[in-house]
PDB file of N, CA and C in Angstrom:
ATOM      1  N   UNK A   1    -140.598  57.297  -3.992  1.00  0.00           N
ATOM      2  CA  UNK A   1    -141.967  57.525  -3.544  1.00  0.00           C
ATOM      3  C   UNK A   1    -142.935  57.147  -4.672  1.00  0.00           C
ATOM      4  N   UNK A   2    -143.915  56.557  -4.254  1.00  0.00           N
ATOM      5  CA  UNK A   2    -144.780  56.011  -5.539  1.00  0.00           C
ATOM      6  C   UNK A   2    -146.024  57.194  -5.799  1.00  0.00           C
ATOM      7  N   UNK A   3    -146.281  57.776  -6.860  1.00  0.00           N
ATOM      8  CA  UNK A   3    -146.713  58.673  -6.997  1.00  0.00           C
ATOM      9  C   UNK A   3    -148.645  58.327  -7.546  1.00  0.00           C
ATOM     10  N   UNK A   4    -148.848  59.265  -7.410  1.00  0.00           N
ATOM     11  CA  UNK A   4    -150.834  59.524  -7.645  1.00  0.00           C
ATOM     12  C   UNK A   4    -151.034  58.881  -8.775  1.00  0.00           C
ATOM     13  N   UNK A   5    -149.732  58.612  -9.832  1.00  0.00           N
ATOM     14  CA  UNK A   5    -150.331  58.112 -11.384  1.00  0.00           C
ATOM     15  C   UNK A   5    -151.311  56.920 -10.971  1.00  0.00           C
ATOM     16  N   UNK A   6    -150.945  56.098 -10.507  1.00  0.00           N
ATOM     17  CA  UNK A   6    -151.183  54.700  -9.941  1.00  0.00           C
ATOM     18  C   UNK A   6    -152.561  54.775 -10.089  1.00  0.00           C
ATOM     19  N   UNK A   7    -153.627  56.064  -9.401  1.00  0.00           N
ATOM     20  CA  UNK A   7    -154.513  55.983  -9.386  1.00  0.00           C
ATOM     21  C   UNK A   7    -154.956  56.495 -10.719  1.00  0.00           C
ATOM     22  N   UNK A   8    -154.301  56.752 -11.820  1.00  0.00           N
ATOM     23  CA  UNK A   8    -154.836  57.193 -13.359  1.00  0.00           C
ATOM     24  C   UNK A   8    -154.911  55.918 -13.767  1.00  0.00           C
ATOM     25  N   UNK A   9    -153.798  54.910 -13.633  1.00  0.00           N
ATOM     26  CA  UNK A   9    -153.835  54.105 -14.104  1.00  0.00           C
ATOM     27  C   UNK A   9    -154.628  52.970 -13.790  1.00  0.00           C
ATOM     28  N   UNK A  10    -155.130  52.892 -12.566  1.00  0.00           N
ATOM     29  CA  UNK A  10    -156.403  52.241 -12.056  1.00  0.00           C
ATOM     30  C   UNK A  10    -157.666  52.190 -12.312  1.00  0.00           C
ATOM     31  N   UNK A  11    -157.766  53.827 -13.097  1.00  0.00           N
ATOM     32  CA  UNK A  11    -158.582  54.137 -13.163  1.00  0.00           C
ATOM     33  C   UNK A  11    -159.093  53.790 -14.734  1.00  0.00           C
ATOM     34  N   UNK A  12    -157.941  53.507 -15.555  1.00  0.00           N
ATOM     35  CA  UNK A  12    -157.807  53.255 -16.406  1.00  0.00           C
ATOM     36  C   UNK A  12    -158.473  51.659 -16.795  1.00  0.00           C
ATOM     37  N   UNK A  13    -157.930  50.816 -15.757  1.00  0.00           N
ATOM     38  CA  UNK A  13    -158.338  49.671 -16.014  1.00  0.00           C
ATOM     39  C   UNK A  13    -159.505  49.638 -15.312  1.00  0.00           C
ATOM     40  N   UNK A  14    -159.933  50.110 -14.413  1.00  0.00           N
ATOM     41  CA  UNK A  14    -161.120  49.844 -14.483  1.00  0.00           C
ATOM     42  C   UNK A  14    -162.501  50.386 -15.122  1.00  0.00           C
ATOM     43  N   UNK A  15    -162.269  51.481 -16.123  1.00  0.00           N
ATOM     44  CA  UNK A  15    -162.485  52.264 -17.845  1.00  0.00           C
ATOM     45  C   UNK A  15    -162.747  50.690 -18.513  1.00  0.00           C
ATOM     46  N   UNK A  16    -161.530  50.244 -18.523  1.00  0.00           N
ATOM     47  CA  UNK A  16    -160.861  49.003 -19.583  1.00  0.00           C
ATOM     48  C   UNK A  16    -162.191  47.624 -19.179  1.00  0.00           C
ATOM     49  N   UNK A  17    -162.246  47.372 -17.864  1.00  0.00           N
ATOM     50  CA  UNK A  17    -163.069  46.372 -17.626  1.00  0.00           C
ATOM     51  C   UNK A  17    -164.619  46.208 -17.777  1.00  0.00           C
ATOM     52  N   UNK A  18    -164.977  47.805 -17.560  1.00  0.00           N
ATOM     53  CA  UNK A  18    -166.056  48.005 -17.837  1.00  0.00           C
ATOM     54  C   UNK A  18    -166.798  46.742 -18.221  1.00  0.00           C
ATOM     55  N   UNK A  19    -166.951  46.527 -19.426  1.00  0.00           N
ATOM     56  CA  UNK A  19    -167.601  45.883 -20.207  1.00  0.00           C
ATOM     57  C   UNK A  19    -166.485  44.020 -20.861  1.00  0.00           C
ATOM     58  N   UNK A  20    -165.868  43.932 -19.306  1.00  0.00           N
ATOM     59  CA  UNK A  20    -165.453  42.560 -19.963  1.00  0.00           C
ATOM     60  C   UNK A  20    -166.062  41.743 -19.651  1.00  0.00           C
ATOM     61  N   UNK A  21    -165.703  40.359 -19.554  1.00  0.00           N
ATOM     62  CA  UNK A  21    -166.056  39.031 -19.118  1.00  0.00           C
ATOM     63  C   UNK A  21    -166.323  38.782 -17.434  1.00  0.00           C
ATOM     64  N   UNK A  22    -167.516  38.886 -16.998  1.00  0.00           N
ATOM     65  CA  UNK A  22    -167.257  38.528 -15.262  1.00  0.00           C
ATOM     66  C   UNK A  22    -166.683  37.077 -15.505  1.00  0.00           C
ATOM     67  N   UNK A  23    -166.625  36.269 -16.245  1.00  0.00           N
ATOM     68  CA  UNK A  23    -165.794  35.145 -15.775  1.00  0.00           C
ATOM     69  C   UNK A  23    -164.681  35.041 -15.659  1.00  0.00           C
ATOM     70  N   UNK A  24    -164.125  36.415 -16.173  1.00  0.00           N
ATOM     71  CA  UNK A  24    -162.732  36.367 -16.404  1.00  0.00           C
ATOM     72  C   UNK A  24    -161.707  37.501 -15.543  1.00  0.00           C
ATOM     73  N   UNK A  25    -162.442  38.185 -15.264  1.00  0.00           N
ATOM     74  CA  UNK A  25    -162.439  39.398 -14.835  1.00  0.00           C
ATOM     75  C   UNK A  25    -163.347  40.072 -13.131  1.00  0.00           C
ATOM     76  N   UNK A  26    -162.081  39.825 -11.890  1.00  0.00           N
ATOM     77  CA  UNK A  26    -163.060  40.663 -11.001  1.00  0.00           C
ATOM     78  C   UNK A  26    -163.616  41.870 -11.072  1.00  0.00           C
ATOM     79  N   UNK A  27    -163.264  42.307 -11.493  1.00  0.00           N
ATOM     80  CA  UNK A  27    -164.163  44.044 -11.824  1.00  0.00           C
ATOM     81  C   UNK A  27    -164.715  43.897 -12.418  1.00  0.00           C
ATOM     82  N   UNK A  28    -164.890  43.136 -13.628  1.00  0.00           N
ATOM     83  CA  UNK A  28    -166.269  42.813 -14.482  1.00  0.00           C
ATOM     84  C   UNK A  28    -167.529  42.563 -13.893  1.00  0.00           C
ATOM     85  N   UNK A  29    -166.676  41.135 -12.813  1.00  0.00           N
ATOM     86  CA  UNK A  29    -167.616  40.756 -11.853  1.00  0.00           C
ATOM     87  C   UNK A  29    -168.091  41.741 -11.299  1.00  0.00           C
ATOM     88  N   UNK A  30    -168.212  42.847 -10.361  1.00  0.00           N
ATOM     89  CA  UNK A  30    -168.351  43.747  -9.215  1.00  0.00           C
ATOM     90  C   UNK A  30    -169.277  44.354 -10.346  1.00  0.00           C
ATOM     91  N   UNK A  31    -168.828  45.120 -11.577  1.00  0.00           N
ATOM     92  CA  UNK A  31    -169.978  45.815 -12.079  1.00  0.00           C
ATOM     93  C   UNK A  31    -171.226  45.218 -12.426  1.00  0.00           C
ATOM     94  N   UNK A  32    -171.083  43.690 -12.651  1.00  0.00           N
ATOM     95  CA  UNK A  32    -172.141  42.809 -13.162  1.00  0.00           C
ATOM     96  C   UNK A  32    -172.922  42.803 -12.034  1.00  0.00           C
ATOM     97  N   UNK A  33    -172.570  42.753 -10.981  1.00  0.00           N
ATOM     98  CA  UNK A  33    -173.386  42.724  -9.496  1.00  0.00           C
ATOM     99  C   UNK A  33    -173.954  44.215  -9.419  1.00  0.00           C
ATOM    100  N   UNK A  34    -173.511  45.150  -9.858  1.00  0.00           N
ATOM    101  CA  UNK A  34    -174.449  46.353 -10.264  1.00  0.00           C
ATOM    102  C   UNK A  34    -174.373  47.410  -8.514  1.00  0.00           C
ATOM    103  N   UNK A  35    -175.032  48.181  -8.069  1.00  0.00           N
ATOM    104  CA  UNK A  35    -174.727  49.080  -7.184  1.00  0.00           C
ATOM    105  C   UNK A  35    -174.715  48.311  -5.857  1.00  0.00           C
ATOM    106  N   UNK A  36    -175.620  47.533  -5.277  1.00  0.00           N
ATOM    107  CA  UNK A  36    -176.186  46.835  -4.325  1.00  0.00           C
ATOM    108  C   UNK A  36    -174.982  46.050  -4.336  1.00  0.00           C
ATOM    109  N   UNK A  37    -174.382  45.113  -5.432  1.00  0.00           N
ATOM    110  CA  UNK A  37    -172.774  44.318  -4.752  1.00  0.00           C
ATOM    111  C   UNK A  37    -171.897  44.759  -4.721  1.00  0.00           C
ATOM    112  N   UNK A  38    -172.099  46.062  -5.189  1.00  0.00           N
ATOM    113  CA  UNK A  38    -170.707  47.053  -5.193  1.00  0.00           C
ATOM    114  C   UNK A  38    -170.701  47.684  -3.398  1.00  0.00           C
ATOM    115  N   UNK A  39    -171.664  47.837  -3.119  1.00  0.00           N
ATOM    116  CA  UNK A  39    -171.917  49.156  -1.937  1.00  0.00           C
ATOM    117  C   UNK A  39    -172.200  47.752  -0.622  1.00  0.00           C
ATOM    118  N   UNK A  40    -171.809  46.302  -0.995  1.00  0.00           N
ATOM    119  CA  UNK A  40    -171.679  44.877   0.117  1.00  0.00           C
ATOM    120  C   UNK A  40    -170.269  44.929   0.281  1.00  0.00           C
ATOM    121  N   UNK A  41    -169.885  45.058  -1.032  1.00  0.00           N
ATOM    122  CA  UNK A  41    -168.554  44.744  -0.892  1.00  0.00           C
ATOM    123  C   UNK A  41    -167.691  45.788  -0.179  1.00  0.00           C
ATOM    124  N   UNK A  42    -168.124  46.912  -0.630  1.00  0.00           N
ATOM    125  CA  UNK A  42    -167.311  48.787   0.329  1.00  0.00           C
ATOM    126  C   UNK A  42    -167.558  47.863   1.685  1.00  0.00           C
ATOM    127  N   UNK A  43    -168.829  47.937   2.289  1.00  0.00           N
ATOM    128  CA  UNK A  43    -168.845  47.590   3.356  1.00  0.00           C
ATOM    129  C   UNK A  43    -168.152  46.493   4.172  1.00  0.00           C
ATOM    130  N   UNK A  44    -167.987  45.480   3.075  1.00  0.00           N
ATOM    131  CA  UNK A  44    -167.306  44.190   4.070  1.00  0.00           C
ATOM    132  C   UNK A  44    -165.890  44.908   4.183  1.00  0.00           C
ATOM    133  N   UNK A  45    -165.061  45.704   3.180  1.00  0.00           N
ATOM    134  CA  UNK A  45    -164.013  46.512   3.321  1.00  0.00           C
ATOM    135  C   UNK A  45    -164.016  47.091   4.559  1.00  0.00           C
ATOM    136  N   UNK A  46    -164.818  48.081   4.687  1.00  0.00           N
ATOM    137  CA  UNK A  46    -165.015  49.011   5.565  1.00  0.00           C
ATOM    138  C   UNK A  46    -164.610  48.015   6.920  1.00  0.00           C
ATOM    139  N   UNK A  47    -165.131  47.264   7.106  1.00  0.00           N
ATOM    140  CA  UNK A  47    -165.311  46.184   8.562  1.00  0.00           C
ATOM    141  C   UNK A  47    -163.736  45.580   8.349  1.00  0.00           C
ATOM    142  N   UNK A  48    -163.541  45.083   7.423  1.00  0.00           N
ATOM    143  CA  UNK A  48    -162.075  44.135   7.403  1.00  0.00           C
ATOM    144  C   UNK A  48    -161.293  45.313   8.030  1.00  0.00           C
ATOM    145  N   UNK A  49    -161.508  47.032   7.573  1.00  0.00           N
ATOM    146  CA  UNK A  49    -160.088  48.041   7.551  1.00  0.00           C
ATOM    147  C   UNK A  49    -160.210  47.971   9.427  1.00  0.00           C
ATOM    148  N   UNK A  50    -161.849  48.830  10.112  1.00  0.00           N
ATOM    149  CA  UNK A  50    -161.899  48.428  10.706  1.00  0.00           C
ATOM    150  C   UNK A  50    -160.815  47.230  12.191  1.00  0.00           C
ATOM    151  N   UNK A  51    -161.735  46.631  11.619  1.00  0.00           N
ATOM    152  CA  UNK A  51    -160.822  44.856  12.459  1.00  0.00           C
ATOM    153  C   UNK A  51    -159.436  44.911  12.601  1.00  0.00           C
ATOM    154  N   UNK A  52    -159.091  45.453  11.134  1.00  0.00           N
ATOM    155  CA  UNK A  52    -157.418  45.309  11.254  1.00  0.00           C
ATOM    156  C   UNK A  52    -156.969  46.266  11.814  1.00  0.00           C
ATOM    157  N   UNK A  53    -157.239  47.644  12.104  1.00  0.00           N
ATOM    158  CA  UNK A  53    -157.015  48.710  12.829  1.00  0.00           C
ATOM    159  C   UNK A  53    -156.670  48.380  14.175  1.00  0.00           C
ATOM    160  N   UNK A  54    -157.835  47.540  14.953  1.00  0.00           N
ATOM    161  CA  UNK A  54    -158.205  47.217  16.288  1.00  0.00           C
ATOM    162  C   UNK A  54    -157.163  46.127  16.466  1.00  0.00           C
ATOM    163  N   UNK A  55    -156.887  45.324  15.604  1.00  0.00           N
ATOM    164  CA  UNK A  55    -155.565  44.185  15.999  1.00  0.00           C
ATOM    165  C   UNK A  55    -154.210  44.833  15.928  1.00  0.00           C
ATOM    166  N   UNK A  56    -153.956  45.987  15.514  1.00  0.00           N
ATOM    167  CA  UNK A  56    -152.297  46.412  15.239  1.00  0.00           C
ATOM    168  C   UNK A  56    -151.996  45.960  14.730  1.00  0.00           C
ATOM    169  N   UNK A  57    -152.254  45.237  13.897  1.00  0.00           N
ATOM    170  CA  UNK A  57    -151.253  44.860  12.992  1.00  0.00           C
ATOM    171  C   UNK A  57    -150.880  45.948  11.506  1.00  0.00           C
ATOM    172  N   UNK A  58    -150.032  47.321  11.631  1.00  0.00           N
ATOM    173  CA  UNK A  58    -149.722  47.816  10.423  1.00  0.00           C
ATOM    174  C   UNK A  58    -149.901  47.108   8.767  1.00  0.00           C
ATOM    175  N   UNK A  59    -149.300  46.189   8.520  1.00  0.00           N
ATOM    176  CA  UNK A  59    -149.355  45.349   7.345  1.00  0.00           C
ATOM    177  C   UNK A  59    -150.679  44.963   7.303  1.00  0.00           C
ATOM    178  N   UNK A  60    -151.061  44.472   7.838  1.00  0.00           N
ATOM    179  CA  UNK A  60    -152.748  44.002   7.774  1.00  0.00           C
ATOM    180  C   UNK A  60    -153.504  45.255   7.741  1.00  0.00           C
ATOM    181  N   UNK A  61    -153.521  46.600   7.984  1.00  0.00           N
ATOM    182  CA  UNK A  61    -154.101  47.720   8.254  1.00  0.00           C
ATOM    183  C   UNK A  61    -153.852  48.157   6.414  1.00  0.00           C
ATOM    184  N   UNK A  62    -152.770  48.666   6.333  1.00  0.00           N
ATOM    185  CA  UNK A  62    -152.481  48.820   4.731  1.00  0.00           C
ATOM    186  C   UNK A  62    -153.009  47.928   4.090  1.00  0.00           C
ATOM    187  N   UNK A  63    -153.151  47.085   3.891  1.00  0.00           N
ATOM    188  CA  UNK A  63    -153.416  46.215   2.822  1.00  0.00           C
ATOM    189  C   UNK A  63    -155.140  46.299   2.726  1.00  0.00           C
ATOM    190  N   UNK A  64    -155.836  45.792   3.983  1.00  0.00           N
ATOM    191  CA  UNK A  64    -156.928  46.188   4.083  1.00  0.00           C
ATOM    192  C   UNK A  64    -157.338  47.685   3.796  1.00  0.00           C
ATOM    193  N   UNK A  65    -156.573  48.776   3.522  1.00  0.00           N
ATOM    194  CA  UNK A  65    -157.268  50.141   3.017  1.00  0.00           C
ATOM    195  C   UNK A  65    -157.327  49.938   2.086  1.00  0.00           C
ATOM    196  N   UNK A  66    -155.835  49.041   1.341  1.00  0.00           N
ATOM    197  CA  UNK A  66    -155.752  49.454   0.075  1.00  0.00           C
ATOM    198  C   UNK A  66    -157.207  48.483  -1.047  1.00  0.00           C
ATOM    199  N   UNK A  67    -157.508  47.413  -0.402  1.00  0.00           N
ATOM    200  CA  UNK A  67    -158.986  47.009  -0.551  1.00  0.00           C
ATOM    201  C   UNK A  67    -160.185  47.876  -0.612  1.00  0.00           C
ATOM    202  N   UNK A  68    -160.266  48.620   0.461  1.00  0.00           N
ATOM    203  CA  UNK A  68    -161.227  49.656   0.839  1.00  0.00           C
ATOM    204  C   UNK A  68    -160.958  50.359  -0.179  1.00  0.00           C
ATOM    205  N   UNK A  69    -159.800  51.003  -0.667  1.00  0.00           N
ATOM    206  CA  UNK A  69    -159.899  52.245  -1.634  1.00  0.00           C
ATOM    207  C   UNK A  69    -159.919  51.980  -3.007  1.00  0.00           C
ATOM    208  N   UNK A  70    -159.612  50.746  -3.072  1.00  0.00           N
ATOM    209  CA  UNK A  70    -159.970  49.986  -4.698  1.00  0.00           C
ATOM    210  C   UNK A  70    -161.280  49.762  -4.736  1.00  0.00           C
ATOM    211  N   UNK A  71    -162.207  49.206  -3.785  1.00  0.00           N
ATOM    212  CA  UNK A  71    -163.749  49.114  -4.527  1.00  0.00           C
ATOM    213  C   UNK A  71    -164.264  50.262  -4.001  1.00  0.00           C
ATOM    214  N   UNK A  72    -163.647  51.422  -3.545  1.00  0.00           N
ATOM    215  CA  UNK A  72    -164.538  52.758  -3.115  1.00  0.00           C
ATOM    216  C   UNK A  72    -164.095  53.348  -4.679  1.00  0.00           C
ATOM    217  N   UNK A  73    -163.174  53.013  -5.551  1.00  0.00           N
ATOM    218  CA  UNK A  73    -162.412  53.408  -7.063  1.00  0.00           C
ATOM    219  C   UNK A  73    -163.679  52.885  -7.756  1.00  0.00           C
ATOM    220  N   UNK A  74    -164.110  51.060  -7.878  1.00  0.00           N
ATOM    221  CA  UNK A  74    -164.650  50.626  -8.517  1.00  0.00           C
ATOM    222  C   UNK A  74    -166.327  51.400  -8.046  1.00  0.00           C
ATOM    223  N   UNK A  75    -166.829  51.980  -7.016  1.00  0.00           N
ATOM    224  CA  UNK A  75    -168.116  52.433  -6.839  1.00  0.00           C
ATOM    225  C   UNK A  75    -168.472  53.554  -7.085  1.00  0.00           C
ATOM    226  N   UNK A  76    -167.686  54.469  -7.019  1.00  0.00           N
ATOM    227  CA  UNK A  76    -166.683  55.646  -8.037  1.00  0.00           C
ATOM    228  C   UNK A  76    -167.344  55.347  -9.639  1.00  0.00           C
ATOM    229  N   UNK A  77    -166.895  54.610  -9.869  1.00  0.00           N
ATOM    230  CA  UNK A  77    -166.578  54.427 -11.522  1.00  0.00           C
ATOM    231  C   UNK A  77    -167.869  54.257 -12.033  1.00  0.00           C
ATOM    232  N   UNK A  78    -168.236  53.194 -11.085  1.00  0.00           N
ATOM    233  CA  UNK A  78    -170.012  52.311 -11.352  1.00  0.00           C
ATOM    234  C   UNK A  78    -171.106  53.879 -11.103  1.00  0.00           C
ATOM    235  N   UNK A  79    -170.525  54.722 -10.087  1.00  0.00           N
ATOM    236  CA  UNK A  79    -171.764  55.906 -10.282  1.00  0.00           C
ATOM    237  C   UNK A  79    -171.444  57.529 -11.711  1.00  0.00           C
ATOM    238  N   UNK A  80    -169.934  56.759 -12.507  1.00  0.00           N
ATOM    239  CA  UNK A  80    -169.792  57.626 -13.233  1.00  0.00           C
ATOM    240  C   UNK A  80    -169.021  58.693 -13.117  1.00  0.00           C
ATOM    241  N   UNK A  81    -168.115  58.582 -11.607  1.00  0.00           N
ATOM    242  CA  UNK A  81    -167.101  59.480 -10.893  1.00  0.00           C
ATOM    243  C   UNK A  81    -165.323  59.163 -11.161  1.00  0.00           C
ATOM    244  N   UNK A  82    -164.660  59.421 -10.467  1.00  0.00           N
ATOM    245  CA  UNK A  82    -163.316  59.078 -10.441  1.00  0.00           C
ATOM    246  C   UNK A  82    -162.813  59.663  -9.077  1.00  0.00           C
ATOM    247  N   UNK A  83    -161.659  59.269  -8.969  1.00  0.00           N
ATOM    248  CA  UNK A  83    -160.738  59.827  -8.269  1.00  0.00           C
ATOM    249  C   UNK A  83    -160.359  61.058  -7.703  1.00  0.00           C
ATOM    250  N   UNK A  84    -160.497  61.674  -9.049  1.00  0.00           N
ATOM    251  CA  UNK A  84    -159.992  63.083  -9.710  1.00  0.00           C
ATOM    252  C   UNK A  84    -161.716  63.690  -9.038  1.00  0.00           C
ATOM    253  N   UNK A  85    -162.537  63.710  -8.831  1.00  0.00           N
ATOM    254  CA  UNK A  85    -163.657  64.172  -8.315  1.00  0.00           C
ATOM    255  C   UNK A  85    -163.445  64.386  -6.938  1.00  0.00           C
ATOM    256  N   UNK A  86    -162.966  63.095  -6.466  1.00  0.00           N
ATOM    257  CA  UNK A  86    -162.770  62.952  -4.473  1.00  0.00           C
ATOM    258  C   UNK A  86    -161.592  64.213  -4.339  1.00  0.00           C
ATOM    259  N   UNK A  87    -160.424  64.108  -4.993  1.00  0.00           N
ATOM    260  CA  UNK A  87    -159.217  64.985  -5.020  1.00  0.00           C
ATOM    261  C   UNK A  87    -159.930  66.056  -4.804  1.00  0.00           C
ATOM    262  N   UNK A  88    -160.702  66.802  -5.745  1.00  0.00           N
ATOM    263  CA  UNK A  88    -161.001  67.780  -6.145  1.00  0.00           C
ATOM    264  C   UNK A  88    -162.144  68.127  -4.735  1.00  0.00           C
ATOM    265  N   UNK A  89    -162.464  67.472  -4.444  1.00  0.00           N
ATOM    266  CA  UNK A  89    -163.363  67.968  -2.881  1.00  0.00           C
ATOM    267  C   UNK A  89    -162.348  67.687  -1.375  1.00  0.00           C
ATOM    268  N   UNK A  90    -161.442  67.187  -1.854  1.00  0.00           N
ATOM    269  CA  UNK A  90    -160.259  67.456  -0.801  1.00  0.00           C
ATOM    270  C   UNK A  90    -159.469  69.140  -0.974  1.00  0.00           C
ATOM    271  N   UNK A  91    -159.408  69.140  -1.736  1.00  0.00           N
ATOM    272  CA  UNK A  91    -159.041  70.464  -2.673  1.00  0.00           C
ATOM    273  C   UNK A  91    -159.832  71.651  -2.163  1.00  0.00           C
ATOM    274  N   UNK A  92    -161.184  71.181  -2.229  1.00  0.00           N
ATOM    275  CA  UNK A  92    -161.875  72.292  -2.141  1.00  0.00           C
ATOM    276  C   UNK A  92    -162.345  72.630  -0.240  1.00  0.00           C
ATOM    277  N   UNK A  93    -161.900  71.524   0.621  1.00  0.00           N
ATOM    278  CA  UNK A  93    -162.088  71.505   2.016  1.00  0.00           C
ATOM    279  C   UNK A  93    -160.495  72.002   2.335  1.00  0.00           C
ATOM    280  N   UNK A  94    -159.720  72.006   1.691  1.00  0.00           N
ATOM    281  CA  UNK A  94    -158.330  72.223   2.601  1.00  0.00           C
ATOM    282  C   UNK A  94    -158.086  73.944   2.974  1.00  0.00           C
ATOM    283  N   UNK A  95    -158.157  74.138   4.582  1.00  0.00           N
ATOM    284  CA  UNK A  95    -157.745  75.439   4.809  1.00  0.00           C
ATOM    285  C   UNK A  95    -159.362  75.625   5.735  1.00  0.00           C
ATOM    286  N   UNK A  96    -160.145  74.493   5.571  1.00  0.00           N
ATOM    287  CA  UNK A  96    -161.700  74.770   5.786  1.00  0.00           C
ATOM    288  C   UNK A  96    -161.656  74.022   7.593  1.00  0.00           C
ATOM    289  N   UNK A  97    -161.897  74.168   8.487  1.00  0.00           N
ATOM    290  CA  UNK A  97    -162.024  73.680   9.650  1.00  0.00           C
ATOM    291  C   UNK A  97    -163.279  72.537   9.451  1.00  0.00           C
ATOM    292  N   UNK A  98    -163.340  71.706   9.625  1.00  0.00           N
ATOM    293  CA  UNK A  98    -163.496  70.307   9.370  1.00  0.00           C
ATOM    294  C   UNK A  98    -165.542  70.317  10.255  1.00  0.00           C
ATOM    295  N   UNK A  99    -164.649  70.993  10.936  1.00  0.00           N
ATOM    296  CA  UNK A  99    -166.511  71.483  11.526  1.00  0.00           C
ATOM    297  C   UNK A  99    -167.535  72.619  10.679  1.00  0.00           C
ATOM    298  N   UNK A 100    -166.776  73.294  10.099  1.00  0.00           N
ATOM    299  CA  UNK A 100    -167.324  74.558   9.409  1.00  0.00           C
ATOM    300  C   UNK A 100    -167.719  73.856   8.331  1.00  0.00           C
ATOM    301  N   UNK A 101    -166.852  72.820   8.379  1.00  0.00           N
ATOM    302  CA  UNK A 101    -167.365  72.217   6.342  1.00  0.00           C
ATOM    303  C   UNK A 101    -168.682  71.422   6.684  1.00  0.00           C
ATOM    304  N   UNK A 102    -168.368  70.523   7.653  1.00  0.00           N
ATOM    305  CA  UNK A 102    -169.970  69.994   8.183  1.00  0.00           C
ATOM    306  C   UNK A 102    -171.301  70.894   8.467  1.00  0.00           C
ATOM    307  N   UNK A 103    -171.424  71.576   9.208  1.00  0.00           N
ATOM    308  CA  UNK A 103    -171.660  72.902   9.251  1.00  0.00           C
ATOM    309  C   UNK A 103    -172.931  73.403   7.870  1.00  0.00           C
ATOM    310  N   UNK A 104    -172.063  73.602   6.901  1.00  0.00           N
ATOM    311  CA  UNK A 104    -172.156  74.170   5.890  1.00  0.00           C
ATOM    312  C   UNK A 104    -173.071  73.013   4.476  1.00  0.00           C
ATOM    313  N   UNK A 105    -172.737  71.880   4.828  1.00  0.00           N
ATOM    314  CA  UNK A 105    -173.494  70.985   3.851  1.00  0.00           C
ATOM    315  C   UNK A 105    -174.763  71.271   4.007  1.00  0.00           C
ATOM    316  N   UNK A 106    -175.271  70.688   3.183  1.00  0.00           N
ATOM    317  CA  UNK A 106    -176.828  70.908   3.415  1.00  0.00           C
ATOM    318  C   UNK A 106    -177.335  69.543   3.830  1.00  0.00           C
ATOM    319  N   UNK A 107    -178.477  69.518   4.273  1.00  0.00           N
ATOM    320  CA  UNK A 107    -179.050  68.189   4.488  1.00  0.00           C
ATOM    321  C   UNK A 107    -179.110  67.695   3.655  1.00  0.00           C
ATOM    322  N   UNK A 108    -179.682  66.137   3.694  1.00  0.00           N
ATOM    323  CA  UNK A 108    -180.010  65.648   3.168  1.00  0.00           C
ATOM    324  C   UNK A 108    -179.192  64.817   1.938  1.00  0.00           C
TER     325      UNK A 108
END
C-alpha cells in the first residue's frame, strides 16, 4: 500500500521549487504565473477530472485526480498552506454529519 509520505515528499519538492528556474522547472512555472494561473489551472483540472468521470474510463479518472490534487498541493503551497492543513480539517469534520458542518460555517 503506498502510504501519505508521498504527500511529505511532494510537498517537499514543491518547498524545493519554490524559487527555481520556470524554464526549467513546471512548478516554478505555475508559481511564476502567481495565484490567477494557479487557480486556471485547478480549474482546467477540475473539468478534465470531471470529463473523465462521465466517460468511465477508471484509468483516465485516477490519473486526472491525481492532476487535480497536485496543483490543488501547488495552490496550497502558493497561499502558504499544505496538506497537513486539509488533513487536519478532515480530522476535525470526521464524526460531524456533513450537513451540520455546512450548517455551522459562517458566511462568507
Amino acid at each position: 500500500m503506498i502510504s501519505a509520505e508521498i504527500l511529505e515528499r511532494l510537498s517537499a519538492v514543491l518547498a524545493e521549487r519554490r524559487h527555481a528556474d520556470p524554464s526549467t522547472s513546471y512548478v516554478a512555472r505555475l508559481y511564476a504565473k502567481g495565484q490567477e494561473g494557479i487557480l486556471k489551472k485547478v480549474g482546467e483540472e477540475a473539468v478534465e477530472t470531471i470529463m473523465a468521470a462521465k466517460d468511465g474510463d477508471k484509468l483516465h479518472l485516477v490519473r486526472e485526480v491525481a492532476d487535480l490534487w497536485f496543483h490543488t498541493l501547488v495552490l496550497l503551497a502558493h497561499e502558504g498552506l499544505s496538506h497537513e492543513d486539509v488533513l487536519a480539517e478532515l480530522a476535525r469534520r470526521e464524526g460531524i454529519s456533513g450537513i451540520e458542518e455546512k450548517a455551522a460555517r459562517k458566511p462568507g
